[in-house]
N, C-alpha and C. Protein backbone atom coordinates (compact mmCIF):
# COMPACT_ATOMS: atom_id res chain seq x y z
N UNK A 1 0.84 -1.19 0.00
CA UNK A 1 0.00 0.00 0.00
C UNK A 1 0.89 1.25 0.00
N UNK A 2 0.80 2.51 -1.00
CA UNK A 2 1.45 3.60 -0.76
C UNK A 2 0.86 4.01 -0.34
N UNK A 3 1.43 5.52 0.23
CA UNK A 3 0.82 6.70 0.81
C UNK A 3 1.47 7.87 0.70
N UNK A 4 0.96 9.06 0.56
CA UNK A 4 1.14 10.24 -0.16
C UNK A 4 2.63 10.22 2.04
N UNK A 5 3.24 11.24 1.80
CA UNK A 5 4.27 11.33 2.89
C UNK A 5 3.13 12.36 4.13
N UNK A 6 1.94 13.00 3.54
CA UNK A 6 1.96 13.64 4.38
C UNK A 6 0.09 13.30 5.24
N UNK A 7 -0.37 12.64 4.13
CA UNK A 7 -0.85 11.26 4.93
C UNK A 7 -0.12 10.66 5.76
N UNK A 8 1.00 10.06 5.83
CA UNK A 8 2.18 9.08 6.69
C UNK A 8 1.87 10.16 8.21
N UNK A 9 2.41 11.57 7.79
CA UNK A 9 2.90 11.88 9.15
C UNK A 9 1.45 12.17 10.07
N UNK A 10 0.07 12.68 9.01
CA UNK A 10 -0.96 12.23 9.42
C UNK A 10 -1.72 11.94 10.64
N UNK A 11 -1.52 10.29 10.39
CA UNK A 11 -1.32 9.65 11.39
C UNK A 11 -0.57 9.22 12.42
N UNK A 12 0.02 9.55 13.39
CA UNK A 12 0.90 9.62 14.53
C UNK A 12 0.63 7.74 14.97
N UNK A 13 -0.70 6.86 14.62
CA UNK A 13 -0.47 5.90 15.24
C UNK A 13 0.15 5.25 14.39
N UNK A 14 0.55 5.45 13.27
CA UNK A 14 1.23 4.84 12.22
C UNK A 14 2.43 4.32 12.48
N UNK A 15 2.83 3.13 12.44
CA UNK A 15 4.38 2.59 12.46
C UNK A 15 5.26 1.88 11.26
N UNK A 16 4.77 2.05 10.36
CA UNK A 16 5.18 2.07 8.99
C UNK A 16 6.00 3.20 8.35
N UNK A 17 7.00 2.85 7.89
CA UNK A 17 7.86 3.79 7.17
C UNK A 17 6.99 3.89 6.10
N UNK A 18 7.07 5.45 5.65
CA UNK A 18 6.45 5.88 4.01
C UNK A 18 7.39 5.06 3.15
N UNK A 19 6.91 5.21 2.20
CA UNK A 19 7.16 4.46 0.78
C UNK A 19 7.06 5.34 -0.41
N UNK A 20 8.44 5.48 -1.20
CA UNK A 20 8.65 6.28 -1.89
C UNK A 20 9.38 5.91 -3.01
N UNK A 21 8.32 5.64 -4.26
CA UNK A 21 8.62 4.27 -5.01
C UNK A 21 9.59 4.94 -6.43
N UNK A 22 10.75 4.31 -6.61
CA UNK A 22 11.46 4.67 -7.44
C UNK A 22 10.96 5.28 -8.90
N UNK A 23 9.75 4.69 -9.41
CA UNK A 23 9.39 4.61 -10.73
C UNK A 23 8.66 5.85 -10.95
N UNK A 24 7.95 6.36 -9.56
CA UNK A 24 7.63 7.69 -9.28
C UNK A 24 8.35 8.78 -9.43
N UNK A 25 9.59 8.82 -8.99
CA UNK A 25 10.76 9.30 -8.31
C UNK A 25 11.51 10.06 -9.54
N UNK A 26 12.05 8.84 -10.75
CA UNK A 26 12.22 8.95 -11.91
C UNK A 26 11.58 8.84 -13.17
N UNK A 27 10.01 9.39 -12.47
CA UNK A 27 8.87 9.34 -14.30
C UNK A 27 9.41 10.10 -15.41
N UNK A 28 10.47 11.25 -14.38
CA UNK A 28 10.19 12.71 -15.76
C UNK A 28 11.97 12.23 -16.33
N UNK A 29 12.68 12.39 -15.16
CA UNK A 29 14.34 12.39 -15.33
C UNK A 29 15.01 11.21 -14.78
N UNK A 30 16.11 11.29 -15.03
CA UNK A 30 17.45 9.91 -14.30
C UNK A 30 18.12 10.68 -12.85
N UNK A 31 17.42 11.59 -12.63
CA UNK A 31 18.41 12.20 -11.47
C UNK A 31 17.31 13.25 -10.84
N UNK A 32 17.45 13.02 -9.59
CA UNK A 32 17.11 14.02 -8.63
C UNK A 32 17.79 14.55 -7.72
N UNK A 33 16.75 15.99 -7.17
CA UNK A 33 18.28 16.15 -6.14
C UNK A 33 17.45 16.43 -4.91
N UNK A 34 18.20 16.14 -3.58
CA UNK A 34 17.65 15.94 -2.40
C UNK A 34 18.15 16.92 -1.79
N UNK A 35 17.45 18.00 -1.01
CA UNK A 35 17.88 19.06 -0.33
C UNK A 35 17.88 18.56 1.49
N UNK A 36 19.36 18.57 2.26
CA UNK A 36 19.34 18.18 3.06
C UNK A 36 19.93 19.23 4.65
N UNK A 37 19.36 19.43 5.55
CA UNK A 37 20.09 20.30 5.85
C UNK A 37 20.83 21.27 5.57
N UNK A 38 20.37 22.03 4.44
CA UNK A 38 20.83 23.39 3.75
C UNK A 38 22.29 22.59 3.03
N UNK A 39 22.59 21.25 2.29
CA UNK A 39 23.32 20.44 1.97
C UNK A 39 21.87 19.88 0.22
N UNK A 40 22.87 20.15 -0.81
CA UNK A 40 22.27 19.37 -2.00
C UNK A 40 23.07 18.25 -1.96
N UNK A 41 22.05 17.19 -2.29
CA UNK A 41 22.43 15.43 -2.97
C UNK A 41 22.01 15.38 -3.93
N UNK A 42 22.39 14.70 -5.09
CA UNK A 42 21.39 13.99 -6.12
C UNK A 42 21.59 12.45 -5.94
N UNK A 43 20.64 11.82 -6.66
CA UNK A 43 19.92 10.67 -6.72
C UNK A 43 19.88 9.96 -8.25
N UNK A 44 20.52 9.63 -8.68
CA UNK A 44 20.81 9.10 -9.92
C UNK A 44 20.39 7.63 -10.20
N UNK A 45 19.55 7.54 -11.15
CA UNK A 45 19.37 6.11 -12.02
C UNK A 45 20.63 5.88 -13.03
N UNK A 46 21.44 4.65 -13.07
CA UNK A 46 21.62 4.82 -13.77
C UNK A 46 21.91 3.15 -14.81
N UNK A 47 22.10 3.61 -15.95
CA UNK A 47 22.03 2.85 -16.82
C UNK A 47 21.05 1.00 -16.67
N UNK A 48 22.49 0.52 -15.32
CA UNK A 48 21.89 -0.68 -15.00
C UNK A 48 21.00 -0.87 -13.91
N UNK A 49 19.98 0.16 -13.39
CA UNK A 49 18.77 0.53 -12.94
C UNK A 49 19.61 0.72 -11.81
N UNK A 50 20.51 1.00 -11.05
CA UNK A 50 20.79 1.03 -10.04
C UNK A 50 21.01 2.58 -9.66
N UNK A 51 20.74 2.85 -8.18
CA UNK A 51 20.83 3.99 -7.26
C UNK A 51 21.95 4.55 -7.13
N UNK A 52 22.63 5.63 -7.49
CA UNK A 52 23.77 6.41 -6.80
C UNK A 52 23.39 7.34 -5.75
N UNK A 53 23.45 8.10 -4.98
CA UNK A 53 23.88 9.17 -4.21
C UNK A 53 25.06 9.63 -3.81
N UNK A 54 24.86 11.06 -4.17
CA UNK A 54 26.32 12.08 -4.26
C UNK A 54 26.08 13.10 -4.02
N UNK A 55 26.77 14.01 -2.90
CA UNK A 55 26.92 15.33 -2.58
C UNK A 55 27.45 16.31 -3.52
């Protein structure tokens, strides 16, 4: 079952981690970027479907 993240926090009796499904993630592009503590990451697909992350 997904759930939107802010459904997740929502519910407080919830003990399930959200779910944040790759195919979503990368509909438009091969790379995203994750803003972290005033810190950018990206998130890369690449070729052989696999995950990078890099500062």
């Amino acid at each position: 079952m997904t759930m939107t993240i802010a459904r997740y926090f929502s519910n407080r009796e919830n003990t399930r981690l959200p779910t944040l499904h790759s195919q979503n993630l990368f509909a438009l592009t091969k790379e995203v970027r994750i803003e972290h503590q005033g810190e950018e990451y990206r998130l890369r697909l690449t070729r052989n479907n696999r995950l990078i992350l890099t500062k």
